[in-house]
N, C-alpha and C. Protein backbone atom coordinates (compact mmCIF):
# COMPACT_ATOMS: atom_id res chain seq x y z
N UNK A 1 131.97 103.61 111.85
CA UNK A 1 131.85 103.80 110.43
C UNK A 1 131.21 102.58 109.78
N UNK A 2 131.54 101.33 109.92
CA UNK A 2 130.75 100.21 109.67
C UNK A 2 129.28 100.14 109.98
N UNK A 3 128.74 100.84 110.83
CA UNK A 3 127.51 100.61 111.49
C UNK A 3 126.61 101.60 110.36
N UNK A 4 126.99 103.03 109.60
CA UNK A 4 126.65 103.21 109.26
C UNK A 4 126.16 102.78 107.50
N UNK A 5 127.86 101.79 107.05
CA UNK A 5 127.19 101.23 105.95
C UNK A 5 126.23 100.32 105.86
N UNK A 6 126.25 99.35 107.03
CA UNK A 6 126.06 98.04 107.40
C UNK A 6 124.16 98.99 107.27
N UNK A 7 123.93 99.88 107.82
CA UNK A 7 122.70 100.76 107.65
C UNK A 7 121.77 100.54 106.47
N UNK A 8 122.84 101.42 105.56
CA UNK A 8 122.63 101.54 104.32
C UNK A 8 122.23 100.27 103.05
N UNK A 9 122.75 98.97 103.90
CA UNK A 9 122.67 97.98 102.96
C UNK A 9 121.55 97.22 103.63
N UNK A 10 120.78 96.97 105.05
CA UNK A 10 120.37 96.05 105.61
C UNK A 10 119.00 96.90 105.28
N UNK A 11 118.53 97.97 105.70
CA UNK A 11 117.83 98.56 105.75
C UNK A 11 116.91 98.58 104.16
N UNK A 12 117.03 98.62 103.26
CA UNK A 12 116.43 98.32 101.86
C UNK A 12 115.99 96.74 101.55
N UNK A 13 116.76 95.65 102.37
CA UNK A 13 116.75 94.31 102.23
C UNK A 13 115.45 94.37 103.15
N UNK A 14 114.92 94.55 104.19
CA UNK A 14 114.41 94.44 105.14
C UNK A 14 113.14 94.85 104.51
N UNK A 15 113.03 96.20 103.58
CA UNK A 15 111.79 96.14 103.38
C UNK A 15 111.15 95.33 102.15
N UNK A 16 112.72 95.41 101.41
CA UNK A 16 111.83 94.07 99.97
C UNK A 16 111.41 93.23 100.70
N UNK A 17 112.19 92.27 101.95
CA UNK A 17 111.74 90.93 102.15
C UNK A 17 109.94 91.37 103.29
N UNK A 18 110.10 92.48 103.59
CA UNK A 18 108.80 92.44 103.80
C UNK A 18 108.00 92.83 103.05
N UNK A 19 107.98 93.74 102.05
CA UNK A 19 107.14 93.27 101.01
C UNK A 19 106.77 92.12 100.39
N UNK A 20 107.95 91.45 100.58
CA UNK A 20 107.30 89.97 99.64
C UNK A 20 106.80 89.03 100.98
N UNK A 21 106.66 89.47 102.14
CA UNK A 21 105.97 88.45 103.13
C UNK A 21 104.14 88.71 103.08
N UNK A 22 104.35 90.64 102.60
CA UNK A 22 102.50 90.37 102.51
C UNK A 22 102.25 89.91 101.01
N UNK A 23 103.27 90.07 100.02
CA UNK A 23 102.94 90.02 98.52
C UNK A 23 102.75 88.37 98.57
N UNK A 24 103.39 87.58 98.58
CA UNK A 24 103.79 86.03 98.18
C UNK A 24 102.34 85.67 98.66
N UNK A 25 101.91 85.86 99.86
CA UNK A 25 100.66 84.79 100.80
C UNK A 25 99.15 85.55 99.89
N UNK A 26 99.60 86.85 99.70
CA UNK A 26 98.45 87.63 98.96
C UNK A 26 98.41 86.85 97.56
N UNK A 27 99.00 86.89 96.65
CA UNK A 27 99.03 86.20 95.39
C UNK A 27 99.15 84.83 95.12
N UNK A 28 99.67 83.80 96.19
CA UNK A 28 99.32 82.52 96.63
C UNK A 28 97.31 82.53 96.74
N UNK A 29 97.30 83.48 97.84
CA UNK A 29 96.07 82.73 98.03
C UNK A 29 95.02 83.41 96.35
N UNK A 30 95.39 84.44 95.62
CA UNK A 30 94.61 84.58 94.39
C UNK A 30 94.75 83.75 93.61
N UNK A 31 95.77 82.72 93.76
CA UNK A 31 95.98 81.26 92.58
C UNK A 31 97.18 81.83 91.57
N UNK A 32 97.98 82.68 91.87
CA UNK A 32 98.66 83.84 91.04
C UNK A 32 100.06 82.78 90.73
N UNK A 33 100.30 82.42 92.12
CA UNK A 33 101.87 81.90 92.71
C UNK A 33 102.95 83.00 93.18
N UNK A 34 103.54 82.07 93.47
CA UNK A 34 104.49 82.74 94.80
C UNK A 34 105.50 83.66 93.58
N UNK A 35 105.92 83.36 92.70
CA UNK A 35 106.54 83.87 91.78
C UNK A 35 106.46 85.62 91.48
N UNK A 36 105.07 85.15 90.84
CA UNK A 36 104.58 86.60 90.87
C UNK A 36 104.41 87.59 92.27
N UNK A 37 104.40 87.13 93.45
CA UNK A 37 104.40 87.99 94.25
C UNK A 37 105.24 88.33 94.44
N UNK A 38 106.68 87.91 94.65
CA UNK A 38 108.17 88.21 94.61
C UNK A 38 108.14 89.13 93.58
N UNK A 39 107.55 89.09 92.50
CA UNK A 39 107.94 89.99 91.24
C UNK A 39 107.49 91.91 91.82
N UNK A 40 106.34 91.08 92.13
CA UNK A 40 105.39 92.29 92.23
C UNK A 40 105.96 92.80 93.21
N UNK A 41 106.41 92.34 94.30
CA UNK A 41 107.15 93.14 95.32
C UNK A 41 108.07 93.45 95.40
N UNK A 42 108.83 93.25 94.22
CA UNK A 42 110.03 94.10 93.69
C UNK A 42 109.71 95.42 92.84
N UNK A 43 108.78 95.03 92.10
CA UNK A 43 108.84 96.42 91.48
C UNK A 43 107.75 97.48 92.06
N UNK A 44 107.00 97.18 93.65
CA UNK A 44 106.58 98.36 94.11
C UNK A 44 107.83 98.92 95.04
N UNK A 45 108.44 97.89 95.21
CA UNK A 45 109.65 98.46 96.36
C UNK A 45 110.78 99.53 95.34
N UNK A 46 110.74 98.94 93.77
CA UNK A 46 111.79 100.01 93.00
C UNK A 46 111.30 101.28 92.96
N UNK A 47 112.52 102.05 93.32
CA UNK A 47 112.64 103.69 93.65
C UNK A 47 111.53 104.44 92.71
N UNK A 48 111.08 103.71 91.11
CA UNK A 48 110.75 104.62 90.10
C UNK A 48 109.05 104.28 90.67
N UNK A 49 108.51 103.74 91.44
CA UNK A 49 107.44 103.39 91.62
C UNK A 49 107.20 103.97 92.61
N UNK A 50 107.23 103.59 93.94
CA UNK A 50 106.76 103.91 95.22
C UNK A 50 107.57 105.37 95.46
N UNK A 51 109.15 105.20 95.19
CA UNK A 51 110.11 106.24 95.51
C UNK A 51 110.44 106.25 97.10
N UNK A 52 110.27 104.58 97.56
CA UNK A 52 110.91 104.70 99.23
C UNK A 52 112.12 105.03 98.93
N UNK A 53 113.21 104.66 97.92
CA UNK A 53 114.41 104.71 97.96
C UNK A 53 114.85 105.34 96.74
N UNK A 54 115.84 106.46 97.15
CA UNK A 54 116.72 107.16 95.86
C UNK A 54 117.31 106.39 94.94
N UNK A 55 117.66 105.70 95.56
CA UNK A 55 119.29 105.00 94.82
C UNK A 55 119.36 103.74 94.38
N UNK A 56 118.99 103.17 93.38
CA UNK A 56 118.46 102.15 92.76
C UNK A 56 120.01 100.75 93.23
N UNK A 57 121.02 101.18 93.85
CA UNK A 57 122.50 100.56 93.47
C UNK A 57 121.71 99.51 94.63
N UNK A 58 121.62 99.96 95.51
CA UNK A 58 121.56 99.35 97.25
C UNK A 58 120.36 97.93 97.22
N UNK A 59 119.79 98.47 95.68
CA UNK A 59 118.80 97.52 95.77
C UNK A 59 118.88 96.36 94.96
């Protein structure tokens, strides 16, 4: 039963932080800063945008 929450919570982390591994070096190297790429790769990863994920809580 753990394995399946432990699922539910790791699995959404995994793809923000890879979004922000191509976002950060992408907007670094446009002169943008690292800031904004974290930003930006939060709000393509939120549910109302892309729609990888239903459930806005997990995120």
């Amino acid at each position: 039963m753990a394995e399946a929450s432990l699922g539910r919570t790791i699995g959404p982390a995994i793809v923000l932080m890879g979004a922000a591994v191509v976002a950060v070096p992408l907007f670094r190297r446009l002169g943008l800063g690292s800031v904004l790429g974290y930003f930006a790769a939060g709000v393509l990863v939120d549910p109302s945008v892309l729609g990888l994920f239903t459930d806005a809580l997990f995120l």
